[in-house]
Every structure is written in structure tokens, then in C-alpha cells.
Protein backbone atom coordinates (compact mmCIF):
# COMPACT_ATOMS: atom_id res chain seq x y z
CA UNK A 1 2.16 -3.93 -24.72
CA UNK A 2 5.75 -2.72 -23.74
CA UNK A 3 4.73 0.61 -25.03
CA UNK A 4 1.82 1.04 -22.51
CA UNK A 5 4.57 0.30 -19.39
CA UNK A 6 6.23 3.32 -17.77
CA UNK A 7 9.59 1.90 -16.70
CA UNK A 8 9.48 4.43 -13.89
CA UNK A 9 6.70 3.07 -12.34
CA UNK A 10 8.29 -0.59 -12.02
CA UNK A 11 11.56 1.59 -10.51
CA UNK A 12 9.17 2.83 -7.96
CA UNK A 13 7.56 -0.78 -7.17
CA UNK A 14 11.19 -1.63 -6.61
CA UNK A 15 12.22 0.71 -4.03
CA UNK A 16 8.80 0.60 -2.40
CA UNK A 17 9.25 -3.07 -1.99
CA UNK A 18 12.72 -2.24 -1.22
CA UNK A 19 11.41 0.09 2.21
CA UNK A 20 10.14 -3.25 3.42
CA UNK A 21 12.93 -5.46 2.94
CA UNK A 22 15.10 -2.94 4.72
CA UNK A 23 13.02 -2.81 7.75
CA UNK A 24 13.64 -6.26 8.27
CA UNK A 25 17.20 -5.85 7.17
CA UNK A 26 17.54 -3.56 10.09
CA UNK A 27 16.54 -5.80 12.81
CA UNK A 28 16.28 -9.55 13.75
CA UNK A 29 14.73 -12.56 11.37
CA UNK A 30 14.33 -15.86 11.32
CA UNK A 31 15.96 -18.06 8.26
CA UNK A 32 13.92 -20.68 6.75
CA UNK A 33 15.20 -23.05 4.75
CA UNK A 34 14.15 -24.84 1.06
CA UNK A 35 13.58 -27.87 -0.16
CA UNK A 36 17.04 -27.31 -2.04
CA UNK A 37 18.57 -25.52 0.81
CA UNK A 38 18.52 -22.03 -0.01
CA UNK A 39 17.90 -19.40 2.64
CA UNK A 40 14.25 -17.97 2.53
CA UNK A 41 13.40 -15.05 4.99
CA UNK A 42 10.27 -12.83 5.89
CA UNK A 43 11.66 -10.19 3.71
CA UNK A 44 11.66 -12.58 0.42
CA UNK A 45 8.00 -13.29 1.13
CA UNK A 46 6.85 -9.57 2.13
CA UNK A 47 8.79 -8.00 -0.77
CA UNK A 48 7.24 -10.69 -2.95
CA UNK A 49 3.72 -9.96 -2.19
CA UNK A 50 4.07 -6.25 -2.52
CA UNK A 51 6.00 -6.83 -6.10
CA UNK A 52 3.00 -8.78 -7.54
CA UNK A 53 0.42 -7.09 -6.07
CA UNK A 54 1.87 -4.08 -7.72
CA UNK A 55 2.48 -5.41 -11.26
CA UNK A 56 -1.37 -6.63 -10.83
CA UNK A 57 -2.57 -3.30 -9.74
CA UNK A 58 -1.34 -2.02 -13.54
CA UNK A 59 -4.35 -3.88 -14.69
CA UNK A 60 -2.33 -4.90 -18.11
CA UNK A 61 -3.05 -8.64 -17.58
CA UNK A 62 0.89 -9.70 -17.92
CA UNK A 63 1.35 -13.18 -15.99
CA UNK A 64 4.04 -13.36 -13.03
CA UNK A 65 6.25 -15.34 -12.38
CA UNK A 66 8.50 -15.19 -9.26
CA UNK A 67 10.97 -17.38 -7.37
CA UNK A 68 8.78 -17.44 -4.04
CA UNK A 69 5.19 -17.51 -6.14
CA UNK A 70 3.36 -20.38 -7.12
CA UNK A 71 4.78 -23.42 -9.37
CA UNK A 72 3.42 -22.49 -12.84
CA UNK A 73 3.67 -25.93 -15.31
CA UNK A 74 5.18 -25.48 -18.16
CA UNK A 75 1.65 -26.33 -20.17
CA UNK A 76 0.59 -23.06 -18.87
CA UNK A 77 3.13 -20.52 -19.32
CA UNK A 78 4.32 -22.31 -22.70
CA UNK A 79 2.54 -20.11 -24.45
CA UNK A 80 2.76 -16.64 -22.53
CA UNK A 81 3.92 -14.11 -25.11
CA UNK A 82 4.94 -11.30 -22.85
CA UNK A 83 5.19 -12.42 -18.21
CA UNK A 84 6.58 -10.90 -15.53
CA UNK A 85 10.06 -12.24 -14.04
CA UNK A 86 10.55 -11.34 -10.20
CA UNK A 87 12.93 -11.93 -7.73
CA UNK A 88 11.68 -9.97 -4.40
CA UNK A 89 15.46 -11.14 -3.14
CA UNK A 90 18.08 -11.64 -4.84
CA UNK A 91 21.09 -12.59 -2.69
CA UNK A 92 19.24 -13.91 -0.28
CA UNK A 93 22.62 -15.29 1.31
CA UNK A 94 24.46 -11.73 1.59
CA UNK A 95 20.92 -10.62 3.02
CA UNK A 96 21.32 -12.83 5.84
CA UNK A 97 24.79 -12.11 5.57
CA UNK A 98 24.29 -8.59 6.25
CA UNK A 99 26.82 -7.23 3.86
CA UNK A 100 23.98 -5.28 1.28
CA UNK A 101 24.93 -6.95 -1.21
CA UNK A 102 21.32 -8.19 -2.19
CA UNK A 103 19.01 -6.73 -5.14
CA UNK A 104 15.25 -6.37 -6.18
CA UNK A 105 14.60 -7.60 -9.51
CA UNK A 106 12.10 -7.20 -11.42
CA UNK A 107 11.82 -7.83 -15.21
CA UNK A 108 9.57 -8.00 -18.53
CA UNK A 109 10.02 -10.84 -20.61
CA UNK A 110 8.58 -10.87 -24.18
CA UNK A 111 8.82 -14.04 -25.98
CA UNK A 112 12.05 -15.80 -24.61
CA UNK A 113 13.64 -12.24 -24.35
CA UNK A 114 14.13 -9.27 -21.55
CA UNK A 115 12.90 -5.72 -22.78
CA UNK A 116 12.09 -4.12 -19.91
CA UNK A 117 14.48 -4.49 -15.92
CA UNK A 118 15.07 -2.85 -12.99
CA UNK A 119 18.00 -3.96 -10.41
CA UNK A 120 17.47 -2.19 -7.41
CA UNK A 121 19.82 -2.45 -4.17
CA UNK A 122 18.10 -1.29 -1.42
CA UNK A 123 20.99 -1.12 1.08
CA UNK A 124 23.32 0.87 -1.38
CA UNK A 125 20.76 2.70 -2.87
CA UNK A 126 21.69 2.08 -6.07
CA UNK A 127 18.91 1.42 -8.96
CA UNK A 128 19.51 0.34 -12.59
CA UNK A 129 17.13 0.05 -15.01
CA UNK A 130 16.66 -0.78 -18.78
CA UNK A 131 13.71 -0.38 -21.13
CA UNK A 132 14.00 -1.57 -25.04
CA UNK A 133 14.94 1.09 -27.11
CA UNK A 134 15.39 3.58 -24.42
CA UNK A 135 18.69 3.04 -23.28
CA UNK A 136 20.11 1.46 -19.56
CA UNK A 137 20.32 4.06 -16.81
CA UNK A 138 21.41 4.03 -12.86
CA UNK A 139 21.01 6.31 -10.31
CA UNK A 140 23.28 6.38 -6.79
CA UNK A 141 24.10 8.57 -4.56
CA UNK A 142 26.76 10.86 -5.56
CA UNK A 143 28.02 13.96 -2.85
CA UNK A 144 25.31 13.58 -0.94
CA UNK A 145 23.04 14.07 -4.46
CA UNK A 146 21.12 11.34 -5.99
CA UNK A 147 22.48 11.23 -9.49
CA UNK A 148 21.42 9.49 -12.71
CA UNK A 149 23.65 8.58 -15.82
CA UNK A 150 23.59 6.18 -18.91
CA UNK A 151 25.37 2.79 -19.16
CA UNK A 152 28.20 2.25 -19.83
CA UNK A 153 30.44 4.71 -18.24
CA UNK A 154 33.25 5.23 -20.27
CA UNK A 155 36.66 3.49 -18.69
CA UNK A 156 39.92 3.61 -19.70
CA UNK A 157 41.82 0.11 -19.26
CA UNK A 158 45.82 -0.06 -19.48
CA UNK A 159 46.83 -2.69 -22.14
CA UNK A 160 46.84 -5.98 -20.91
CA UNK A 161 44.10 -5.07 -18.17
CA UNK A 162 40.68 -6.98 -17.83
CA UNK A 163 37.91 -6.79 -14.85
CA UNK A 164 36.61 -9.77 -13.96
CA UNK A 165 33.66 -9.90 -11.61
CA UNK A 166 32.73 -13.08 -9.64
CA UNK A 167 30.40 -14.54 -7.54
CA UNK A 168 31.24 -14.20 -3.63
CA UNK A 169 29.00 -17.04 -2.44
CA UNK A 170 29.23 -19.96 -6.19
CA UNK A 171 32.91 -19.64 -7.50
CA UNK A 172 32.74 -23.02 -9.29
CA UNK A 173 36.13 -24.78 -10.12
CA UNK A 174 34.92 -24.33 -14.57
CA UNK A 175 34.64 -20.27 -13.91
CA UNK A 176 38.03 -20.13 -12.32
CA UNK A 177 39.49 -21.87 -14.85
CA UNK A 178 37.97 -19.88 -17.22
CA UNK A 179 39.40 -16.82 -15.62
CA UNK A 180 42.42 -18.64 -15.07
CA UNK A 181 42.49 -18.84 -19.20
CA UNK A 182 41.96 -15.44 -19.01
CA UNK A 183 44.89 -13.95 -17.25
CA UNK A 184 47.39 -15.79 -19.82
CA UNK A 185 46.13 -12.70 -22.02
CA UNK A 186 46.02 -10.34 -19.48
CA UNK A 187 48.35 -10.02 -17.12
CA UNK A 188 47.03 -7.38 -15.24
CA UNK A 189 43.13 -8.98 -15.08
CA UNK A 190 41.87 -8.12 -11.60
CA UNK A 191 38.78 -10.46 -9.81
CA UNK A 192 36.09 -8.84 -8.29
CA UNK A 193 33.72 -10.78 -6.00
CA UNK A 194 30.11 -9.41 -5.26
CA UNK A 195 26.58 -10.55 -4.55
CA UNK A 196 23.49 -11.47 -6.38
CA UNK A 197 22.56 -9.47 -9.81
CA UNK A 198 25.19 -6.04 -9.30
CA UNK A 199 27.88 -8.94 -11.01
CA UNK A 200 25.63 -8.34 -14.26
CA UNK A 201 25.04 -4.61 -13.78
CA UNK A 202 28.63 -4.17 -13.07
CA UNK A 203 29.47 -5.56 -16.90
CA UNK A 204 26.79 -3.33 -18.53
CA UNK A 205 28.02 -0.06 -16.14
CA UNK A 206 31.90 -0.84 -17.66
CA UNK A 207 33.42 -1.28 -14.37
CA UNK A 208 33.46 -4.71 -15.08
CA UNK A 209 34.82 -6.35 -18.38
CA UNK A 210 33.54 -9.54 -18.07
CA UNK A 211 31.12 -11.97 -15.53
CA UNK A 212 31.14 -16.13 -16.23
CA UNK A 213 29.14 -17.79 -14.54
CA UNK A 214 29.91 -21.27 -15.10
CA UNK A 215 27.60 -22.20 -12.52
CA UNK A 216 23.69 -22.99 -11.06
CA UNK A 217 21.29 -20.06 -11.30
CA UNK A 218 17.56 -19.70 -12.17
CA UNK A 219 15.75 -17.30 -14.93
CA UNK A 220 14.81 -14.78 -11.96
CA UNK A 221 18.62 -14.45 -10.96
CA UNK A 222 19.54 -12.80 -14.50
CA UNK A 223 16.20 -11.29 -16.14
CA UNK A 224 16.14 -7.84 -15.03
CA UNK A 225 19.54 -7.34 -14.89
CA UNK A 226 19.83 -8.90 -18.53
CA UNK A 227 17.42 -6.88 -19.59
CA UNK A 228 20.21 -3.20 -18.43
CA UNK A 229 22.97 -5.40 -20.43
CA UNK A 230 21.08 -5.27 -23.80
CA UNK A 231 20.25 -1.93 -23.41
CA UNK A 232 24.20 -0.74 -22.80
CA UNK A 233 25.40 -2.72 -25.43
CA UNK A 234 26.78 -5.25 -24.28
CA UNK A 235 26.21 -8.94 -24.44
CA UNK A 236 24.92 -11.64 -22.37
CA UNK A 237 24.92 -15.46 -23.80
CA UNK A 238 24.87 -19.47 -23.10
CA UNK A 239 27.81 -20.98 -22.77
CA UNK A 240 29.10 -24.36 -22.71
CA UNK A 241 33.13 -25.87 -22.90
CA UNK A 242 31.89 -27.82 -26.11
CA UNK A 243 29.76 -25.74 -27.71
CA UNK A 244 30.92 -22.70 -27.18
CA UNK A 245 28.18 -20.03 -27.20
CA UNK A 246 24.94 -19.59 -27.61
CA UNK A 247 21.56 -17.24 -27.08
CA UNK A 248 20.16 -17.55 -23.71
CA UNK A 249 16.65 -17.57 -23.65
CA UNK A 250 13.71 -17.43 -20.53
CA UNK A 251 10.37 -18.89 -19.95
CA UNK A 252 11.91 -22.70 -20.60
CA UNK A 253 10.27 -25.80 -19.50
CA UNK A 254 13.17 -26.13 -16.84
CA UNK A 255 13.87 -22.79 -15.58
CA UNK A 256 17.66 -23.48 -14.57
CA UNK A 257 19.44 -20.99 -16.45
CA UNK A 258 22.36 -22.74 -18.78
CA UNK A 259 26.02 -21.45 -17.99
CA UNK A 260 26.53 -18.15 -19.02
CA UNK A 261 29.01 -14.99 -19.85
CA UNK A 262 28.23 -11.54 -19.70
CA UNK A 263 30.88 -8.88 -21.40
């Protein structure tokens, strides 16, 4: 199946989808609110339609699943070898917050596992995407040029120097004690905060060293981005204080992802 799927044309479903959401970006919208309080806006729901429309329109037969689609039980998708993972807005608080800090992402999942993700951030035009066995890529702007490289970028790091990213809207009191363990190793370890999935991207690009989240998020919140980290080498796994850590996996009967560090 995942050799039938130009990765390409998912990056373009992205930014197309991406068009939309900024034209609501870029004037007034109403904020609706969730049963469990999250913001919702007219962008998550046009974005959404236009994201699984398009992954329909490939004609593959591959299942979706998205944060503002349908509630699919758990009898169903139990047994879905390969489905969809979309999140038509991810950072749905910077949205509203205005700061582009939100992403597009959309991702392939193949039994419990990402192979296929694009991240795309509309209002930095910045797009990364992964396919398995190809390698993890992003394109920006660079002088006025849109450029593409492969992930990671090599970085040089003094001794004793570690980049942690963060989340700017969920710093739990567990993930800054975490970092707080950190820094007794590395004196010069630097925070980062920003939104949604770039936290993840920013780990598999190198200019991050390391993203806990010791904290709440759901399967479409990590799968695409996941999907760049496996691709650039790098490593993305449950977590707990007891246990230690552990493989995290998608398509679960609850989708509330388990704690997790990227690095």
C-alpha cells in the first residue's frame, strides 16, 4: 500500500488545506468551544473537510481518522491495518492566538506505527515531511528562495549544552522537573517554548536536543510529525517515572497518547 502513495501529493493536500486556514487566519472568527474545552474554529472544520475529501479522492480505500471527524469505536478500527491520522489544526490555541505557531498534520499509520507524515505550517511556510525508507525532508523559505534539505541538520553543541524544546500553552509541573533533572548535567541547557507539532519537528531537524512531554495529548497531535522523527533518526517513545520507557504505539482503544520523549 505505502508504495502506491506519493508523499508529495499528501504535501500538496497540506498546503492546499493550508490556503484555507490562512484565509480565515487573516481575518475575524468565531471560537467555539468542546465538550473538554478546547478551542474549535471554522478553520479546523474547513481544513478538515478538504483533508479527507482529499485522502478519499486517492481512491486507495485507507480509513480516516481525524480529531474533528466522526467518533470511530474501537470495534471498528481495531482491526485497520494501515488509516489515515489527521489533524486539520494543530495548535488550535496559538491559531486563535495569532502567533503562527499552528500546523497541518497529516499522517499514515500502518499497524500501530507512522510511515508516512507531513507537518505543514501554513503561517511560516515551513513543510516537513517523512516517508519510510525515504528519508525526512523540510522546505522554508530561505533568501527569498524556497529551499529543501534533509533532517537532521548537522549542529555543533558546546560541551555541557542541551536544547530543550517545550510546550508554550501545557508546561506540566513532571516535564519541568524533568528538565530541571536535566540541567544538573548540563549547565548550559537552554528551553525553548513553541506551539503544536514544530516541538517534534524541531528534535528530528537538530535544533532541538530533546522534547518531554510529560503531559495530555491525543494520537493526531504526534502522528505525522512522528512519522519525520523516524525517518531522521531519531527517537520518539512512552514514558513513565516508574517504568521508564517504552514504544509508543497509535490506533489504541483510548486514543490519549501516554507521556512521551522525543530526542
Amino acid at each position: 500500500m505505502l508504495e502506491k502513495i506519493n508523499v508529495q501529493d499528501i504535501v500538496g493536500l497540506a498546503k492546499k488545506a493550508g490556503e484555507a486556514i490562512m484565509e480565515i487566519y487573516q481575518k475575524d472568527f468565531e471560537v467555539e468551544f468542546k465538550a473538554d474545552e478546547s478551542p474549535l474554529t471554522e478553520a479546523d472544520k474547513k481544513a478538515n473537510e478538504m483533508i479527507v475529501t482529499g485522502l478519499e479522492a486517492l481512491g486507495l480505500g485507507i480509513p480516516v481518522l481525524s480529531e474533528e471527524g466522526k467518533n470511530i469505536p474501537y470495534d471498528e478500527r481495531k482491526d485497520w491495518e494501515y488509516f489515515w491520522l489527521v489533524d486539520p489544526v494543530d495548535g488550535t490555541k496559538e491559531f486563535v492566538k495569532k502567533n503562527g505557531e499552528f500546523t497541518v498534520n497529516i499522517a499514515l499509520i500502518h499497524k500501530e506505527v507512522p510511515v508516512l507524515g507531513v507537518v505543514y505550517a501554513p503561517a511560516l511556510n515551513e513543510t516537513y515531511w517523512a516517508k519510510k525508507g525515504e528519508g525526512a525532508f523540510k522546505e522554508q523559505m530561505i533568501a527569498d528562495k524556497m529551499q529543501t534539505f534533509a533532517l537532521p541538520k548537522q549542529q555543533n553543541r558546546k560541551e555541557g549544552e542541551l536544547v530543550v524544546v517545550a510546550s508554550k500553552s501545557h508546561m506540566s509541573p513532571e516535564t519541568k522537573t524533568f528538565i530541571d533533572e536535566y540541567a544538573v548535567d548540563y549547565p548550559l541547557l537552554t528551553t525553548h517554548s513553541i506551539g503544536s507539532s514544530l516541538k517534534i519537528c524541531l528534535v528530528a531537524e537538530g535544533e532541538a536536543d530533546i522534547y518531554p512531554r510529560l503531559g495530555p495529548t491525543m494520537e493526531w497531535d504526534t502522528g505525522a510529525a512522528h512519522a519525520v522523527v523516524i525517518e531522521a533518526g531519531k527517537t520518539f517513545q512512552g514514558y513513565s517515572i516508574e517504568d521508564g520507557y517504552f514504544p509508543h504505539l497509535y490506533n489504541k482503544e483510548n486514543l490519549l497518547n501516554a507521556w512521551f520523549v522525543v530526542q
